[in-house]
N, C-alpha and C. Protein backbone atom coordinates (compact mmCIF):
# COMPACT_ATOMS: atom_id res chain seq x y z
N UNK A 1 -15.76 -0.35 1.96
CA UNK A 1 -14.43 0.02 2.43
C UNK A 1 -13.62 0.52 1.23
N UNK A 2 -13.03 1.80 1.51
CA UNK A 2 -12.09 2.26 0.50
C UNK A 2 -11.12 1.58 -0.08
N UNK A 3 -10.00 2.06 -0.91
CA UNK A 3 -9.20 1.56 -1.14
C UNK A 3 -8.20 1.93 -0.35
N UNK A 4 -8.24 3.18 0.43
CA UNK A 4 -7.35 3.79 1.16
C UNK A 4 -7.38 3.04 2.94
N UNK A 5 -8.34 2.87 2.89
CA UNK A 5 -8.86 1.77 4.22
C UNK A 5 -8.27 1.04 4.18
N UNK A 6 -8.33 -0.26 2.99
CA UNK A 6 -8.08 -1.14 3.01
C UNK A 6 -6.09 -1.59 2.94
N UNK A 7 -5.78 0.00 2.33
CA UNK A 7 -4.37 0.20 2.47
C UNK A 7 -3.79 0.26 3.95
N UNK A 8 -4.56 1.22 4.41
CA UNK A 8 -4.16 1.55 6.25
C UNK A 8 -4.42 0.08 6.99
N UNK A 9 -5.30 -0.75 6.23
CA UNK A 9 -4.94 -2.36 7.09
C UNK A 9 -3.75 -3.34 6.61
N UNK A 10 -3.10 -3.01 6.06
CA UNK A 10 -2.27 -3.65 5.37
C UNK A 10 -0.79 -2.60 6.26
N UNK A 11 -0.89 -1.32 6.27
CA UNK A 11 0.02 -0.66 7.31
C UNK A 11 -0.04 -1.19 8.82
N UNK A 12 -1.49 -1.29 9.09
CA UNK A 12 -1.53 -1.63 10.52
C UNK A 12 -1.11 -3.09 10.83
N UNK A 13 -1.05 -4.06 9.78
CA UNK A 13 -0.49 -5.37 9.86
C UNK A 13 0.85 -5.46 9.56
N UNK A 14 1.55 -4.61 8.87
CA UNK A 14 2.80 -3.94 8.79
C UNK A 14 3.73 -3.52 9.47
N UNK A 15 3.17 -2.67 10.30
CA UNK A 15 4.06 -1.73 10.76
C UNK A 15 3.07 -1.82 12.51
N UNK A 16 2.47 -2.06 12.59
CA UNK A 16 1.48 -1.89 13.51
C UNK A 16 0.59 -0.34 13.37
N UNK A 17 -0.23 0.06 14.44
CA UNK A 17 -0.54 1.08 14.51
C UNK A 17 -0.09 2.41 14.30
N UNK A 18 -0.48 3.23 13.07
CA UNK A 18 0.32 4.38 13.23
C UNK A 18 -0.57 5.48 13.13
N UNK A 19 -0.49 6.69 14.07
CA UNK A 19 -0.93 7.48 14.73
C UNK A 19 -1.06 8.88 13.17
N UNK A 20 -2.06 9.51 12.90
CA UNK A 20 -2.24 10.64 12.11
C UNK A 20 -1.40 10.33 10.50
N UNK A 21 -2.06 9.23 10.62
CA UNK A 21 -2.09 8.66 8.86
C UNK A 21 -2.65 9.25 7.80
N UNK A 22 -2.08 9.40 6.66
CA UNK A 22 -2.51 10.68 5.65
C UNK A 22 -2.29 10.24 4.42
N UNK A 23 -2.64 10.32 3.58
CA UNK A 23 -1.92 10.01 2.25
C UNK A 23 -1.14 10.13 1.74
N UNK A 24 -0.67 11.30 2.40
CA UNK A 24 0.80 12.38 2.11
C UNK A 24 1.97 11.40 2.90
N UNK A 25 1.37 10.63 3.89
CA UNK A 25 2.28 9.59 4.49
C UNK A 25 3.34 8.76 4.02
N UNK A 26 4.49 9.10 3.62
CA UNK A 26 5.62 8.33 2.81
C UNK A 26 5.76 6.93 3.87
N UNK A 27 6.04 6.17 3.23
CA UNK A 27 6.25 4.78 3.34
C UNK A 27 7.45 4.84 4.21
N UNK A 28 8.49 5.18 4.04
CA UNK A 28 9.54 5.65 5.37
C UNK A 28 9.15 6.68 6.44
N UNK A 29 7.84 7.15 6.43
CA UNK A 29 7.23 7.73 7.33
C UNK A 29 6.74 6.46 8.86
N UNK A 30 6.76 5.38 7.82
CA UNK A 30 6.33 4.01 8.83
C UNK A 30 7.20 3.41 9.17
N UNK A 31 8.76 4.00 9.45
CA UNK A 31 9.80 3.43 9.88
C UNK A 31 10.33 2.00 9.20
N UNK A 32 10.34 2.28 7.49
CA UNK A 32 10.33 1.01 7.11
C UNK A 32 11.84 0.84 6.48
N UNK A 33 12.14 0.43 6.18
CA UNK A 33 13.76 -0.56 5.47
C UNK A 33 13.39 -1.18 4.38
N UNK A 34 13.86 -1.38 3.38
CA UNK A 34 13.70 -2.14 2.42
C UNK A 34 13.18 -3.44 2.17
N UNK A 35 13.56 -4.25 3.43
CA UNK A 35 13.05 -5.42 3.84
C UNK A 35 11.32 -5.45 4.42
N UNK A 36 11.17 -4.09 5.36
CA UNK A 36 9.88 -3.70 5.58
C UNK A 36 9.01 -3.50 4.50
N UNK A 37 9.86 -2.64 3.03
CA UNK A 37 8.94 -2.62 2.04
C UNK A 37 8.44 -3.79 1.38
N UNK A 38 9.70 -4.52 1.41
CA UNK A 38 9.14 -5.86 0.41
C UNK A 38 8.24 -6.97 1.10
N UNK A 39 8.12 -6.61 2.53
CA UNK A 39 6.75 -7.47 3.34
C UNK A 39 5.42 -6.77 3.00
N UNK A 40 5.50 -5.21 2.65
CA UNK A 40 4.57 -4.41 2.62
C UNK A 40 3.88 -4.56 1.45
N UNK A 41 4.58 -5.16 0.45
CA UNK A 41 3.86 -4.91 -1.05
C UNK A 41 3.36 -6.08 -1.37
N UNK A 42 4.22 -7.42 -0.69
CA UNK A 42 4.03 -8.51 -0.46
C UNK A 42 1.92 -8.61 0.20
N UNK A 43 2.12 -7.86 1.42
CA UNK A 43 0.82 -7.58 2.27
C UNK A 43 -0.39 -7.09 0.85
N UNK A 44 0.06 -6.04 0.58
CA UNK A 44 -0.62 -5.53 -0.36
C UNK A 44 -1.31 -6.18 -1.49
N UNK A 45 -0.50 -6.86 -2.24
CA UNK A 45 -0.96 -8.09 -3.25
C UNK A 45 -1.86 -9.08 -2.25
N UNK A 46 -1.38 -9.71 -0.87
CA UNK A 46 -2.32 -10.53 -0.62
C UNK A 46 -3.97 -9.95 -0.51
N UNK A 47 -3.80 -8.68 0.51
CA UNK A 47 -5.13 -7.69 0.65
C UNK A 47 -5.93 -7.90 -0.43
N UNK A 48 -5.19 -7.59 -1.35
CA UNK A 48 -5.95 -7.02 -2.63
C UNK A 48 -6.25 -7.95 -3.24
N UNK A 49 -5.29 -9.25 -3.70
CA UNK A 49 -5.94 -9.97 -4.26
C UNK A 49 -5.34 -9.58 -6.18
N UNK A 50 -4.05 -9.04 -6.21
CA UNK A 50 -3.40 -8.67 -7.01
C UNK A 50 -1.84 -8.80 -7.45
N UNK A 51 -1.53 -8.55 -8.51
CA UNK A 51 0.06 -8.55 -8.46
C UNK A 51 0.34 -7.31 -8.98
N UNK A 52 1.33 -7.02 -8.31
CA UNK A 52 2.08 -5.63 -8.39
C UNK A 52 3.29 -6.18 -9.10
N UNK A 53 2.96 -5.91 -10.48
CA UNK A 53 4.09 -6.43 -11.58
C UNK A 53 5.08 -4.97 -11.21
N UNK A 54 4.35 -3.86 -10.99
CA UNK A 54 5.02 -2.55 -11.01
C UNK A 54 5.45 -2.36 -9.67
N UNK A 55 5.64 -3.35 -8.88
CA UNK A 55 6.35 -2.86 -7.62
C UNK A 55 7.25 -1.81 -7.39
N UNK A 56 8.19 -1.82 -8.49
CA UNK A 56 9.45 -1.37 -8.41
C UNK A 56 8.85 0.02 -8.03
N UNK A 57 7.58 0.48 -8.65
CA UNK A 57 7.37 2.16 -8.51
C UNK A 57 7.44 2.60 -7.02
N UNK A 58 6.75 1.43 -6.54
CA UNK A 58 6.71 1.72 -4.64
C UNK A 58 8.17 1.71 -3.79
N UNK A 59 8.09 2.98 -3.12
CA UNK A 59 9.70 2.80 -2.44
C UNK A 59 9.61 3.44 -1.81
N UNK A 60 10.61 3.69 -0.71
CA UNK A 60 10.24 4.66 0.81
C UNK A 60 9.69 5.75 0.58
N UNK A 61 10.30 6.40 0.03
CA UNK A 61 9.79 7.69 -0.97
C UNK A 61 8.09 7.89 -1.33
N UNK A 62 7.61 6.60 -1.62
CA UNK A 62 6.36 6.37 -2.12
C UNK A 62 5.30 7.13 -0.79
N UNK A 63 4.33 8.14 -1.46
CA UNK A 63 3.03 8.16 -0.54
C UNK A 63 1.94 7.64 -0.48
N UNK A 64 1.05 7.04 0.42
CA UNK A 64 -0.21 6.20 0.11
C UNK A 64 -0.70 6.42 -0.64
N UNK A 65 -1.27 7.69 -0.94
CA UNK A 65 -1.60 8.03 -2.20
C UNK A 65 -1.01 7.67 -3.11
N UNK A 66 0.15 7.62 -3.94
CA UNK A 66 0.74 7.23 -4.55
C UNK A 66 0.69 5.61 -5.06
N UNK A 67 0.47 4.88 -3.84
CA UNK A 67 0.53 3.29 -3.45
C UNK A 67 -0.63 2.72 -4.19
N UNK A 68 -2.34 4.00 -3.34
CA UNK A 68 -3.53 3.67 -3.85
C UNK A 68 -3.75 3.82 -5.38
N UNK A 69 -2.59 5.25 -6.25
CA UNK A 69 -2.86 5.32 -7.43
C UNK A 69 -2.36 4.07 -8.36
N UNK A 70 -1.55 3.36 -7.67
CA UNK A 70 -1.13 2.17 -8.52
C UNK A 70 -2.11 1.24 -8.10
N UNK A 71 -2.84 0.63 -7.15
CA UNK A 71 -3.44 -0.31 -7.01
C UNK A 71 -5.00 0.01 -7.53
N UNK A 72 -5.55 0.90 -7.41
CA UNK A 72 -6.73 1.08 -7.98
C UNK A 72 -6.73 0.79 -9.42
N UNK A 73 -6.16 1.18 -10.66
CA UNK A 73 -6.46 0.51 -11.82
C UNK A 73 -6.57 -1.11 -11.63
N UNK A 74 -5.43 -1.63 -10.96
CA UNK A 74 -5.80 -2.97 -11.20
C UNK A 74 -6.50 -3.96 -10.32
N UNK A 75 -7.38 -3.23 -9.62
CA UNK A 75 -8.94 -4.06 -9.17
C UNK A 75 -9.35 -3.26 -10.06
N UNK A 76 -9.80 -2.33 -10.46
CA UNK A 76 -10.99 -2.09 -11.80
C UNK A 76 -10.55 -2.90 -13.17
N UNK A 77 -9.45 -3.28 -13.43
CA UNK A 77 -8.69 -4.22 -14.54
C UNK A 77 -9.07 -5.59 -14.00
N UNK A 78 -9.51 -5.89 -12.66
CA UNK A 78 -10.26 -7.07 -12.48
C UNK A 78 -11.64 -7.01 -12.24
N UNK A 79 -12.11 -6.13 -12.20
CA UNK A 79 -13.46 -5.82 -12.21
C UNK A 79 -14.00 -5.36 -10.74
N UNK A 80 -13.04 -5.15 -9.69
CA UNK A 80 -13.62 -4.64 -8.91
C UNK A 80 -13.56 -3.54 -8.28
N UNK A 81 -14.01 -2.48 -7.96
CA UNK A 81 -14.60 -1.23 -7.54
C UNK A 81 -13.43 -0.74 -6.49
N UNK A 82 -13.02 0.25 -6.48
CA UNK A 82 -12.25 0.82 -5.29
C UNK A 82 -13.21 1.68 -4.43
């Protein structure tokens, strides 16, 4: 499972189901609020199994892509594979 997979389960526990998901997908694309983000990154660290010391970078604005480019160094900084 990707890293981008494993992102879209962390949306779908989020936000619920969302229809023609992309990478290009901004985080306020998922109808989120600030409060939505900080459950989301919250989600994210548990998924992953990480801390997002750099949260602050993620914000509505943010695209999955964007999300996955921050979380992928640090499973390979723990040794595991995206």
């Amino acid at each position: 499972m990707t890293t981008l997979d494993r992102l879209n389960r962390v949306v779908d526990k989020c936000f619920g189901p969302v229809e023609n998901l992309t990478t290009e997908t901004k985080v306020s694309d998922l109808t989120a609020d600030s409060m939505n983000l900080l459950e989301f990154i919250l989600q994210i660290e548990e998924e992953f199994g990480i801390d997002l010391e750099g949260y602050e970078e993620i914000t509505l604005d943010s695209t999955l892509a964007e999300v996955v480019g921050l979380v992928e160094p640090l499973l390979k900084s723990d040794g595991e594979t995206a």
